[in-house]
PDB file of N, CA and C in Angstrom:
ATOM      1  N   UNK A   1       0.824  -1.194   0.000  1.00  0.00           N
ATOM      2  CA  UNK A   1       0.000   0.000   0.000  1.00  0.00           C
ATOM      3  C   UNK A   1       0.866   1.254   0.000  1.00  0.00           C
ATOM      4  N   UNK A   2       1.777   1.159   0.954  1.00  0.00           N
ATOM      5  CA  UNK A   2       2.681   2.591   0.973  1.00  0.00           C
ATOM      6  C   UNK A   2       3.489   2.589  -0.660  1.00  0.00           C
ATOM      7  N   UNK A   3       3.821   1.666  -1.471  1.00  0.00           N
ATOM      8  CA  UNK A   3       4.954   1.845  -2.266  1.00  0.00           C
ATOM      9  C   UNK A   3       3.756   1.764  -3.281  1.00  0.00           C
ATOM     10  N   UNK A   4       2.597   1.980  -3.397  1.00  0.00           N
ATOM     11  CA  UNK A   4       1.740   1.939  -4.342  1.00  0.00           C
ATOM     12  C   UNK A   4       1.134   3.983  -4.131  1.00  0.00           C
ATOM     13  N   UNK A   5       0.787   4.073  -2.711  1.00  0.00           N
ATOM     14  CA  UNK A   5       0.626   5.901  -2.351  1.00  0.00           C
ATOM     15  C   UNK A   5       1.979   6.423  -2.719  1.00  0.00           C
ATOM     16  N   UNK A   6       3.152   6.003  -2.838  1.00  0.00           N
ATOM     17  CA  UNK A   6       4.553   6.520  -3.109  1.00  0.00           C
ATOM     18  C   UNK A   6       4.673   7.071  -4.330  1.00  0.00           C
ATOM     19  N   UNK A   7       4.366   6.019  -5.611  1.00  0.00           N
ATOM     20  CA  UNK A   7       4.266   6.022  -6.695  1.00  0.00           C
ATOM     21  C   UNK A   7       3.373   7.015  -7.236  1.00  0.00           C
ATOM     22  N   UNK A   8       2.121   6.334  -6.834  1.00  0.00           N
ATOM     23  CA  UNK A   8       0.955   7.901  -6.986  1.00  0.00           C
ATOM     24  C   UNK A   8       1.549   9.520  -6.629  1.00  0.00           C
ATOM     25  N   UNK A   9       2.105   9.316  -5.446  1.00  0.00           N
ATOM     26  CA  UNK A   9       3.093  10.975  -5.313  1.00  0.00           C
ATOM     27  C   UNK A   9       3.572  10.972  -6.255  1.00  0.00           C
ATOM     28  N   UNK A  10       4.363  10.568  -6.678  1.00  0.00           N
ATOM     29  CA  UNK A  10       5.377  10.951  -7.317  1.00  0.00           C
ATOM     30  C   UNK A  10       5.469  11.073  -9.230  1.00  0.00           C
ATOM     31  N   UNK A  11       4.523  10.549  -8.924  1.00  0.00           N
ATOM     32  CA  UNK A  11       3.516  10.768 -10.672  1.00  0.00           C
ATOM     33  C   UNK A  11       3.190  12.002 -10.393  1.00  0.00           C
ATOM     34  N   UNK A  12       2.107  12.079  -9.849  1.00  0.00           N
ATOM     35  CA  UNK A  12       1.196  13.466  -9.511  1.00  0.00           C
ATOM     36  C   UNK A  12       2.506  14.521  -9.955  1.00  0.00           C
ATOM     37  N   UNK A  13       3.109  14.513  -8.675  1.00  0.00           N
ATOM     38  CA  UNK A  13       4.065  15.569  -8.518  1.00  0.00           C
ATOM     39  C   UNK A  13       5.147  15.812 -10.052  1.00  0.00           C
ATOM     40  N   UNK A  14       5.326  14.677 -10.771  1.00  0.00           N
ATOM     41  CA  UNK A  14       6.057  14.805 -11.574  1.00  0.00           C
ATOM     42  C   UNK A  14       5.199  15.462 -12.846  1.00  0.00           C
ATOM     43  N   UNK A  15       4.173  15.095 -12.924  1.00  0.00           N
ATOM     44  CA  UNK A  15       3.379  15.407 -13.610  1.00  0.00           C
ATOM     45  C   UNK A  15       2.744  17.204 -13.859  1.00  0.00           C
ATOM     46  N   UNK A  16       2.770  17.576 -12.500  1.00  0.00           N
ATOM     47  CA  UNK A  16       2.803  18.558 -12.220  1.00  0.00           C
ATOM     48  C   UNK A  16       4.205  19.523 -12.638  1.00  0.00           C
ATOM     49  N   UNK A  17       5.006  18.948 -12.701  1.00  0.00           N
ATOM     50  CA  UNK A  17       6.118  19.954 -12.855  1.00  0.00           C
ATOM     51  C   UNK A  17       6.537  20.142 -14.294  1.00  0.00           C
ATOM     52  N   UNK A  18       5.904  18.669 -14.958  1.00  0.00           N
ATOM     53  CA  UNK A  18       6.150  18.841 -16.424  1.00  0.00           C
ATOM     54  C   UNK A  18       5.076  19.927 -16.958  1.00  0.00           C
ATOM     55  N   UNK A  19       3.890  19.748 -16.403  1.00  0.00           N
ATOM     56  CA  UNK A  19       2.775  20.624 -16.743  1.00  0.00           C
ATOM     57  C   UNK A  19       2.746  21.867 -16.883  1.00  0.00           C
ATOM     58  N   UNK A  20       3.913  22.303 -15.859  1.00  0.00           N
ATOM     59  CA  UNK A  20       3.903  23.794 -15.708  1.00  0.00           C
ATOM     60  C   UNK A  20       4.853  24.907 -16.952  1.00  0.00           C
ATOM     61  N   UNK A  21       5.618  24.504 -17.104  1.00  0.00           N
ATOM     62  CA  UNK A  21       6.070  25.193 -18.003  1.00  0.00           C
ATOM     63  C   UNK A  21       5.115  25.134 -19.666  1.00  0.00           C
ATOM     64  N   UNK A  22       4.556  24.320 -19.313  1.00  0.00           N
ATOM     65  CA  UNK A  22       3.716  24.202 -20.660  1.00  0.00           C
ATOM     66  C   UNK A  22       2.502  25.350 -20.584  1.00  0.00           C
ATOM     67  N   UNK A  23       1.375  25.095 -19.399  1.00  0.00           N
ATOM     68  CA  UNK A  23       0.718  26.302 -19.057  1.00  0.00           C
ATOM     69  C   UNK A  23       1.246  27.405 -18.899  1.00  0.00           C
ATOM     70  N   UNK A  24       2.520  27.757 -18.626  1.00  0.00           N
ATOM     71  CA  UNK A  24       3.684  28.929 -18.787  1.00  0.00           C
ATOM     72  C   UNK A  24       3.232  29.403 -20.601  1.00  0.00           C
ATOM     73  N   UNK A  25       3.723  28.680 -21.308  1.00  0.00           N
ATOM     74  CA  UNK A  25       4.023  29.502 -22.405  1.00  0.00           C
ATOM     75  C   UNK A  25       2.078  29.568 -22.933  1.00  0.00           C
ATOM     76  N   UNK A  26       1.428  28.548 -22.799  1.00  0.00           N
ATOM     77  CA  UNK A  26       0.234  28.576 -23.038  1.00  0.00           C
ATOM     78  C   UNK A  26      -0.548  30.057 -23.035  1.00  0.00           C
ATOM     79  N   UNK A  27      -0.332  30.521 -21.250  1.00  0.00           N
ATOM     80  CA  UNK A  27      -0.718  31.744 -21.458  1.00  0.00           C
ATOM     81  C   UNK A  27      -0.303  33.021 -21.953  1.00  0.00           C
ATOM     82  N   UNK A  28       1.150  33.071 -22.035  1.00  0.00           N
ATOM     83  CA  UNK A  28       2.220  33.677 -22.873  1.00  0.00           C
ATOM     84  C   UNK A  28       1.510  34.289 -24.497  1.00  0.00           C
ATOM     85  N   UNK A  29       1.059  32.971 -25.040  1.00  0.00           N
ATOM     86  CA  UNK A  29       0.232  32.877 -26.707  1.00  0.00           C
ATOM     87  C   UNK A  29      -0.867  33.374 -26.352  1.00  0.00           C
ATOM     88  N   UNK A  30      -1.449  32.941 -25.515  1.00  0.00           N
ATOM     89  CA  UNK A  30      -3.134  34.085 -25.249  1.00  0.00           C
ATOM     90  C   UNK A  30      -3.241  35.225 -25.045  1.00  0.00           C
ATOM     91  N   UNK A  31      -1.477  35.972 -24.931  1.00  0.00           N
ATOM     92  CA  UNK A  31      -1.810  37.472 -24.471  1.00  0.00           C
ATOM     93  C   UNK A  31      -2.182  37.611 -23.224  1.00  0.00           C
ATOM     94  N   UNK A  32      -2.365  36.888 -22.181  1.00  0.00           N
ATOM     95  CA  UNK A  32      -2.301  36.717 -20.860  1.00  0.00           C
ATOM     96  C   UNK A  32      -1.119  36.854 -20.183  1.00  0.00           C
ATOM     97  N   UNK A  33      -0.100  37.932 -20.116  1.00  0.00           N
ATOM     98  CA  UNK A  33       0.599  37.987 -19.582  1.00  0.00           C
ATOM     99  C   UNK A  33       0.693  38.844 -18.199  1.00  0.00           C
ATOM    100  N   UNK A  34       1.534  38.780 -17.146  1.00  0.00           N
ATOM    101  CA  UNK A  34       1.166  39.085 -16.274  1.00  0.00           C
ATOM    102  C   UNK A  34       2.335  40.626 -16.072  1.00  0.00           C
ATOM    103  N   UNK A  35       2.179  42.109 -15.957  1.00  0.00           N
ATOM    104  CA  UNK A  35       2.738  42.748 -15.723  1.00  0.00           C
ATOM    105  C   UNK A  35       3.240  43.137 -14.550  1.00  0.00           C
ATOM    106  N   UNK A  36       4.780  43.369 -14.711  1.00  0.00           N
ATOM    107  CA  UNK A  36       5.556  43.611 -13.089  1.00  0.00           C
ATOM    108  C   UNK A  36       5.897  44.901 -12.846  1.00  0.00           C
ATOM    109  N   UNK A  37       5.689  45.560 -13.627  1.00  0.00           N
ATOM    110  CA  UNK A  37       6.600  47.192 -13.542  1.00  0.00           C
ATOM    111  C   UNK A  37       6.426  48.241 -14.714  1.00  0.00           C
ATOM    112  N   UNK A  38       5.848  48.815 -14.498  1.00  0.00           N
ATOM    113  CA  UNK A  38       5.533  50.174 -15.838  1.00  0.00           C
ATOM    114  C   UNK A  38       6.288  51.211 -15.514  1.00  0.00           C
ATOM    115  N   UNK A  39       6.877  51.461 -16.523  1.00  0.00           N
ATOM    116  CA  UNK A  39       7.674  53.223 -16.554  1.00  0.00           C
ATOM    117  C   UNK A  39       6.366  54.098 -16.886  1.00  0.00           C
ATOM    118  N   UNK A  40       6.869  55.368 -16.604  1.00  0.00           N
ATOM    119  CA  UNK A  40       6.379  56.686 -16.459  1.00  0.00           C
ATOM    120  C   UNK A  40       6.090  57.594 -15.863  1.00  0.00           C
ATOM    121  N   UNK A  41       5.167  57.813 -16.526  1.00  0.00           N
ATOM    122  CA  UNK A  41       4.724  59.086 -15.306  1.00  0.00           C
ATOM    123  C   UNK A  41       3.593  58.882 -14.165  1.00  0.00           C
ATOM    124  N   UNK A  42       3.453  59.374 -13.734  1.00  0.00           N
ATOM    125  CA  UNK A  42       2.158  59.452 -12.682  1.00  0.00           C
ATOM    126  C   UNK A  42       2.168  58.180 -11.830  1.00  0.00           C
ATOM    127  N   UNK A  43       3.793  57.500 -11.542  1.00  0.00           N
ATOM    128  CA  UNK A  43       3.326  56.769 -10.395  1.00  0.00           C
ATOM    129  C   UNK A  43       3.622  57.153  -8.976  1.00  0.00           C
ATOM    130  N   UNK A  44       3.690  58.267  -8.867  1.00  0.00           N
ATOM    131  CA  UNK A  44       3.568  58.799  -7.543  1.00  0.00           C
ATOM    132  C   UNK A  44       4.764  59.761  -7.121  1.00  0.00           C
ATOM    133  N   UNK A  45       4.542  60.546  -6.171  1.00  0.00           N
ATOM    134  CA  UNK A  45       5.885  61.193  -5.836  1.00  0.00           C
ATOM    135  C   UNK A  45       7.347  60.961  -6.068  1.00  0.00           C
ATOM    136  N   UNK A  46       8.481  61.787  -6.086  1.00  0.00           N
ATOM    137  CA  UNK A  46       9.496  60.948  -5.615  1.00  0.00           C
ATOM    138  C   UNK A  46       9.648  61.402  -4.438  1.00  0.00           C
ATOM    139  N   UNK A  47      10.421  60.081  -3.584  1.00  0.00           N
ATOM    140  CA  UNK A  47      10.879  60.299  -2.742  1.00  0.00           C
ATOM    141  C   UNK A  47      11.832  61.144  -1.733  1.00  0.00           C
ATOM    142  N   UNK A  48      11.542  61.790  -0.544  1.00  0.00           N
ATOM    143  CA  UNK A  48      12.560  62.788   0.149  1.00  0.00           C
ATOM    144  C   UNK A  48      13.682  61.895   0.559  1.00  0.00           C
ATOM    145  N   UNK A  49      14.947  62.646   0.431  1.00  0.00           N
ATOM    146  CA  UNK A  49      16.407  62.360   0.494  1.00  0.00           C
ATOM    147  C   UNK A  49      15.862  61.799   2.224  1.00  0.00           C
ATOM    148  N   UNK A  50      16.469  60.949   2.827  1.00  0.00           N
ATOM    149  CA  UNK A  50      16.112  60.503   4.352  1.00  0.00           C
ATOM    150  C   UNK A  50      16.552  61.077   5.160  1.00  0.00           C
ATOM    151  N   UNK A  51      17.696  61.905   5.337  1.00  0.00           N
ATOM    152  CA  UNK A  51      17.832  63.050   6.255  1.00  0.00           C
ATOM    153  C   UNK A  51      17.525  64.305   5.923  1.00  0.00           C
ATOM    154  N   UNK A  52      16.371  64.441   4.987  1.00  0.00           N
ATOM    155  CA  UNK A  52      15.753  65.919   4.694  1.00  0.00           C
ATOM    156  C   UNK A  52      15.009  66.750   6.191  1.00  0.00           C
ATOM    157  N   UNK A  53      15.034  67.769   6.313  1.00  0.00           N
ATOM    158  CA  UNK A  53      14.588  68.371   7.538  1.00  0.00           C
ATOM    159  C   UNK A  53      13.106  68.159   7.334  1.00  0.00           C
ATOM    160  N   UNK A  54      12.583  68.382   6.129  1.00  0.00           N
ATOM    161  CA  UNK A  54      11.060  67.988   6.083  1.00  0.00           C
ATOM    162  C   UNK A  54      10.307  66.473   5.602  1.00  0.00           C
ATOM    163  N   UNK A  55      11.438  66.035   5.600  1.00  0.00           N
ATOM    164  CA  UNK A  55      11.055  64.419   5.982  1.00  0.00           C
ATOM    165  C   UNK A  55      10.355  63.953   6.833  1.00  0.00           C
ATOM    166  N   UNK A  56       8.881  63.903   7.128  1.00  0.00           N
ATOM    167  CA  UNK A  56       7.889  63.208   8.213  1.00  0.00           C
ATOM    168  C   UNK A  56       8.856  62.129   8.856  1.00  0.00           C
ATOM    169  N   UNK A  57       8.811  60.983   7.703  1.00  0.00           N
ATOM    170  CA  UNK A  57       9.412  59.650   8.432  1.00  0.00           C
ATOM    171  C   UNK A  57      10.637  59.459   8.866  1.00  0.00           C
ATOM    172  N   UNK A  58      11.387  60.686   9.093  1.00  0.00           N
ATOM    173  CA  UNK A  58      12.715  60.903   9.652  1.00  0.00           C
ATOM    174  C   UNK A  58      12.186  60.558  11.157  1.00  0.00           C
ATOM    175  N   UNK A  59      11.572  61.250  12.033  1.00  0.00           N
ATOM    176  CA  UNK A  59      11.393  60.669  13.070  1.00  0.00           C
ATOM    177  C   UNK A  59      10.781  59.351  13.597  1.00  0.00           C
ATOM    178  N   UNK A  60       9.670  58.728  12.640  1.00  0.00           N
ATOM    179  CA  UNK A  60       8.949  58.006  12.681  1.00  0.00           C
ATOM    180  C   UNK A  60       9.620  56.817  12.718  1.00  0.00           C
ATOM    181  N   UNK A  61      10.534  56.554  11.533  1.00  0.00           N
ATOM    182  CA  UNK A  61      11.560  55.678  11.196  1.00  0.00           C
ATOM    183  C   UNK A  61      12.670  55.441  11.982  1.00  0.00           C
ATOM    184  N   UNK A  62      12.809  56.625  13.133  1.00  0.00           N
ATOM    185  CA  UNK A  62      14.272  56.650  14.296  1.00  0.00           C
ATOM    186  C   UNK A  62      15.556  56.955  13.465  1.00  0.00           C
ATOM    187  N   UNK A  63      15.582  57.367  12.178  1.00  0.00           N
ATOM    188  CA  UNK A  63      16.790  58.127  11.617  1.00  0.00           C
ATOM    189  C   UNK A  63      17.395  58.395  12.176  1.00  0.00           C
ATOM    190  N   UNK A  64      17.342  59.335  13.363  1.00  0.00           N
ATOM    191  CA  UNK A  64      18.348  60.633  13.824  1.00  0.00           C
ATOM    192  C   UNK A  64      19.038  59.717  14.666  1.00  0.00           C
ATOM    193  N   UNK A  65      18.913  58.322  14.560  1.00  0.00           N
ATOM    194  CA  UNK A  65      19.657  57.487  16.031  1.00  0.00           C
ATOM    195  C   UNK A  65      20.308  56.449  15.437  1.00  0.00           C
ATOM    196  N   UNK A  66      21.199  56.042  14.446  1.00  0.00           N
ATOM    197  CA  UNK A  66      21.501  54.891  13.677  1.00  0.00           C
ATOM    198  C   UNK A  66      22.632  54.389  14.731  1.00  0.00           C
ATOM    199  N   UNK A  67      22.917  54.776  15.899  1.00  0.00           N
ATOM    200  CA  UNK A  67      23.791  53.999  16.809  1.00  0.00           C
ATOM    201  C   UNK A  67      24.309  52.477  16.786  1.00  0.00           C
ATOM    202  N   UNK A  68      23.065  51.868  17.360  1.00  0.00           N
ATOM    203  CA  UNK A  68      23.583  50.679  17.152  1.00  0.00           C
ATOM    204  C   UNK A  68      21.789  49.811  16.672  1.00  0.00           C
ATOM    205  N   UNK A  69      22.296  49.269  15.509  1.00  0.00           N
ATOM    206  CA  UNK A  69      20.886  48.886  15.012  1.00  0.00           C
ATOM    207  C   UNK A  69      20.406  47.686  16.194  1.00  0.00           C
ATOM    208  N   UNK A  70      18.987  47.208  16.177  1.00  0.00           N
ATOM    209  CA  UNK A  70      18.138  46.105  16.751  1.00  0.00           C
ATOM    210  C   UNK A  70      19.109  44.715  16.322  1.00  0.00           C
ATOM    211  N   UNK A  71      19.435  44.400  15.096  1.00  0.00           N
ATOM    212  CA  UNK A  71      19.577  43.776  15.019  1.00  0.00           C
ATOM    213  C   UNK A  71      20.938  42.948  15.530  1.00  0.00           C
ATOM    214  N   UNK A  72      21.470  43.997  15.806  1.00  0.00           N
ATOM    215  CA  UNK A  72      22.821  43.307  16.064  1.00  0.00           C
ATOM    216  C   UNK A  72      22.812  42.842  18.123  1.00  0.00           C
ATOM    217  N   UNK A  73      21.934  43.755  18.460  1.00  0.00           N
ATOM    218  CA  UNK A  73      21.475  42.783  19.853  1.00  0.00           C
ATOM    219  C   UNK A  73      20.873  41.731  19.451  1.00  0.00           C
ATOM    220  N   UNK A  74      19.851  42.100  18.586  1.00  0.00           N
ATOM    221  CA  UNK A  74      19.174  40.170  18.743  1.00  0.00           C
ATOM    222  C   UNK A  74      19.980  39.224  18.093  1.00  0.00           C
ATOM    223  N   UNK A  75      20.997  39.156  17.135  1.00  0.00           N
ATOM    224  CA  UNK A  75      22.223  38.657  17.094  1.00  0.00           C
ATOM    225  C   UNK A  75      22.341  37.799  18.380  1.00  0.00           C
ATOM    226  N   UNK A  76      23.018  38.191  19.257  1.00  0.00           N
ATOM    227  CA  UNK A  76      23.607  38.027  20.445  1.00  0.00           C
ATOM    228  C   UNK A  76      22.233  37.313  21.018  1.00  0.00           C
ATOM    229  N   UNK A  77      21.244  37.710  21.530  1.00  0.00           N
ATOM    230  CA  UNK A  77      19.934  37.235  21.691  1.00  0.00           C
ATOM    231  C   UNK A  77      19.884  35.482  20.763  1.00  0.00           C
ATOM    232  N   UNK A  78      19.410  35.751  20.368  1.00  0.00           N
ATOM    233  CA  UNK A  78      19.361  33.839  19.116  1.00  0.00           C
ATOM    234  C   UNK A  78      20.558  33.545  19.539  1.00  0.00           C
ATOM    235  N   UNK A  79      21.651  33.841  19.337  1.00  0.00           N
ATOM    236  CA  UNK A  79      22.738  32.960  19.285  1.00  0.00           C
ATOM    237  C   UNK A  79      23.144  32.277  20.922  1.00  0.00           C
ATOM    238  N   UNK A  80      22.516  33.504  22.170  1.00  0.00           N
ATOM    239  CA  UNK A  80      22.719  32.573  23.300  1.00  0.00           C
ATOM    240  C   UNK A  80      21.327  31.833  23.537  1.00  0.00           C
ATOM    241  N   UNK A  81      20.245  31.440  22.847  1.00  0.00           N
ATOM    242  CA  UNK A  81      19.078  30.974  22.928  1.00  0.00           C
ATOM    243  C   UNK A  81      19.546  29.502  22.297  1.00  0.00           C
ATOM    244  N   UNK A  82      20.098  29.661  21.241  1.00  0.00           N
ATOM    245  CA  UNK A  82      20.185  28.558  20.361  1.00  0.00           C
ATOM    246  C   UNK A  82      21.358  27.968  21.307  1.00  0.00           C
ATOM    247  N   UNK A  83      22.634  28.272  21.751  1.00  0.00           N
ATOM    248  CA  UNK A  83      23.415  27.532  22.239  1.00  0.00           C
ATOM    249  C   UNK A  83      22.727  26.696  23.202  1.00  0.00           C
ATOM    250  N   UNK A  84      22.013  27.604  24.155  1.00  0.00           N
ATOM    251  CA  UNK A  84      21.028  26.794  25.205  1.00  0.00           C
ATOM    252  C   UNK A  84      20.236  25.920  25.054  1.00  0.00           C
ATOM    253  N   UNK A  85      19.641  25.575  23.753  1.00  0.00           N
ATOM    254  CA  UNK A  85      18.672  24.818  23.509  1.00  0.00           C
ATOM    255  C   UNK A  85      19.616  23.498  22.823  1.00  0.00           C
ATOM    256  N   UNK A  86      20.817  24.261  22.146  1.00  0.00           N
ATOM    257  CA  UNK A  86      21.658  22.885  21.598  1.00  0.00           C
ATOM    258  C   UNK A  86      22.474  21.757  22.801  1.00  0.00           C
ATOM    259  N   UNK A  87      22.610  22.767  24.241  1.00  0.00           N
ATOM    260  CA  UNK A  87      23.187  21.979  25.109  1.00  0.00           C
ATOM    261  C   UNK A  87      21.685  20.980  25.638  1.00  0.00           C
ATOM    262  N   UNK A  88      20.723  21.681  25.689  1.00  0.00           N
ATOM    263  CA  UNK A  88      19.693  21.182  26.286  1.00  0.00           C
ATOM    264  C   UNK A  88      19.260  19.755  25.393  1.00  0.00           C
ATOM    265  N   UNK A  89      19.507  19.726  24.142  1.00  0.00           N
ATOM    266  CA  UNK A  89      19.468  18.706  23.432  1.00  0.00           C
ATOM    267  C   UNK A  89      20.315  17.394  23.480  1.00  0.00           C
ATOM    268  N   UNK A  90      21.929  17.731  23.751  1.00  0.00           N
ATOM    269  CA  UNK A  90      22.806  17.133  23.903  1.00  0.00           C
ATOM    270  C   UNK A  90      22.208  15.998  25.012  1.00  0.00           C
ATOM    271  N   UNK A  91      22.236  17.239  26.108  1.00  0.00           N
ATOM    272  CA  UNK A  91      21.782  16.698  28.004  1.00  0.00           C
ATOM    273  C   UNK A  91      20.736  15.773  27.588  1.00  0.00           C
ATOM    274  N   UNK A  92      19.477  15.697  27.277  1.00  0.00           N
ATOM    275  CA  UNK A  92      18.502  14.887  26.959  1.00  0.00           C
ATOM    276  C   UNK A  92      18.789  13.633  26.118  1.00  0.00           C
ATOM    277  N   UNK A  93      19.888  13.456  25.422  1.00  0.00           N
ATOM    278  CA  UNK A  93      19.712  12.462  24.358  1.00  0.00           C
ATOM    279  C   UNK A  93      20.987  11.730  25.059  1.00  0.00           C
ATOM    280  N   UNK A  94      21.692  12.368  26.100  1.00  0.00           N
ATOM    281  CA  UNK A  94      22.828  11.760  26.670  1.00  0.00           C
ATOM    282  C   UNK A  94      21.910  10.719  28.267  1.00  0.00           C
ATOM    283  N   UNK A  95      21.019  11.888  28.569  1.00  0.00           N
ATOM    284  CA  UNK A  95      20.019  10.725  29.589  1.00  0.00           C
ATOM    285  C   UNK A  95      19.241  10.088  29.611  1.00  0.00           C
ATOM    286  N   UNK A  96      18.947  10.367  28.055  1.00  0.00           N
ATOM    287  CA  UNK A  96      17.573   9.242  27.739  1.00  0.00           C
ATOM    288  C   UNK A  96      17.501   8.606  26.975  1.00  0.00           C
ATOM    289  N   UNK A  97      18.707   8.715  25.983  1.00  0.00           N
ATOM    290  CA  UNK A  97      19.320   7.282  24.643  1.00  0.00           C
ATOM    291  C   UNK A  97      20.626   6.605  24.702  1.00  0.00           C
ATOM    292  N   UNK A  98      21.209   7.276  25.665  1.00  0.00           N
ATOM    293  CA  UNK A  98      22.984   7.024  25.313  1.00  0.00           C
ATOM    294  C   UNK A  98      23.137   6.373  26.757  1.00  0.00           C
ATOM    295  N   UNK A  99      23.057   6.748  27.821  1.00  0.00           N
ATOM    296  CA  UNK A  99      23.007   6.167  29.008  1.00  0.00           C
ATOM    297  C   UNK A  99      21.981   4.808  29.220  1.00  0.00           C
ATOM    298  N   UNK A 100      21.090   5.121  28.780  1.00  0.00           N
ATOM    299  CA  UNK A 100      20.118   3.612  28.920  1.00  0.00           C
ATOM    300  C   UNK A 100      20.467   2.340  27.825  1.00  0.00           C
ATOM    301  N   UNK A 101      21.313   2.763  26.629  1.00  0.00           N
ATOM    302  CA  UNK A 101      21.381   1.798  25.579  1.00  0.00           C
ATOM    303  C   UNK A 101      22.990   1.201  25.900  1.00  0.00           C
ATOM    304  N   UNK A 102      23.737   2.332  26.836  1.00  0.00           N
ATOM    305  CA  UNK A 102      24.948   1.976  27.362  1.00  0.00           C
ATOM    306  C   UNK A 102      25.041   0.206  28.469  1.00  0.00           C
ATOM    307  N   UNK A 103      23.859   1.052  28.988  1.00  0.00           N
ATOM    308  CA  UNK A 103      23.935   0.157  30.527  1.00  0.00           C
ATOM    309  C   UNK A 103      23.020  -1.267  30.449  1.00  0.00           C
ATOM    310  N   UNK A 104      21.550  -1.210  28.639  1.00  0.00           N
ATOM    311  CA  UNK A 104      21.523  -2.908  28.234  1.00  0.00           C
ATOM    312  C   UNK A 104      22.975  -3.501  27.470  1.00  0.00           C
ATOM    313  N   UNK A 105      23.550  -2.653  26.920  1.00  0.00           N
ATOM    314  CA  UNK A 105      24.489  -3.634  26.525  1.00  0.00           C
ATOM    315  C   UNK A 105      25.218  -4.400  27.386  1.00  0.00           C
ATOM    316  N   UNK A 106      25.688  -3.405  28.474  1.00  0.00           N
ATOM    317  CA  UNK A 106      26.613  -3.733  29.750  1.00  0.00           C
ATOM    318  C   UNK A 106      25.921  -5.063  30.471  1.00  0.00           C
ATOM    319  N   UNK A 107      24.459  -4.761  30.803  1.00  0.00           N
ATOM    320  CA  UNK A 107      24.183  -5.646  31.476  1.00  0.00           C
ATOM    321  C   UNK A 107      23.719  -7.106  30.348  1.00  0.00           C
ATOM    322  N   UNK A 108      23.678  -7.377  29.469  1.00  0.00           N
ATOM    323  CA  UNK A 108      23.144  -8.876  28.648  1.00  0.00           C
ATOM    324  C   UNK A 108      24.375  -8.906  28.309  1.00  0.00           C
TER     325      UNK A 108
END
């Protein structure tokens, strides 16, 4: 049953991937194409230089403070989270797979 649902995946799926580039150009010939980006005019302001004095989102954005960005604390943040969770993994698989599979061998 499983190597018969296996097969079925993997048709499907293959099937699917051949399919796609075909419906790709399909709609391509219908003039169905899909647009990403128009030049010209009238799409909106341009933008103020970011330290302009009349820049709204100069304050909004915290501009005037580029000290030390967020990210480089949470850096430090994940990286002592993750160490903790990698020792915490170690500790667990050392008291609950490695120590118990130690001590049937020892004892039979």
């Amino acid at each position: 049953m499983r190597r018969v649902l296996g097969v079925a995946l993997a048709t499907v799926l293959l099937a699917t991937i051949i399919a796609m580039p075909a419906a790709a150009d399909d709609a391509d010939v219908a003039g169905e194409s899909i647009v990403l980006a128009v030049d010209g005019e009238g799409l909106g302001p341009e933008p103020q230089p970011r330290l302009a004095e009349e820049n709204k989102a100069r304050e909004l954005a915290g501009y005037e403070n580029p000290d030390v960005p967020f990210t480089w604390g949470a850096a430090w943040i994940l990286t002592f989270t993750g160490m903790v969770g990698l020792a915490l993994l170690i500790a667990l698989y050392w008291l609950l797979v490695h120590r118990p599979s130690r001590r049937a061998t020892e004892g039979a």
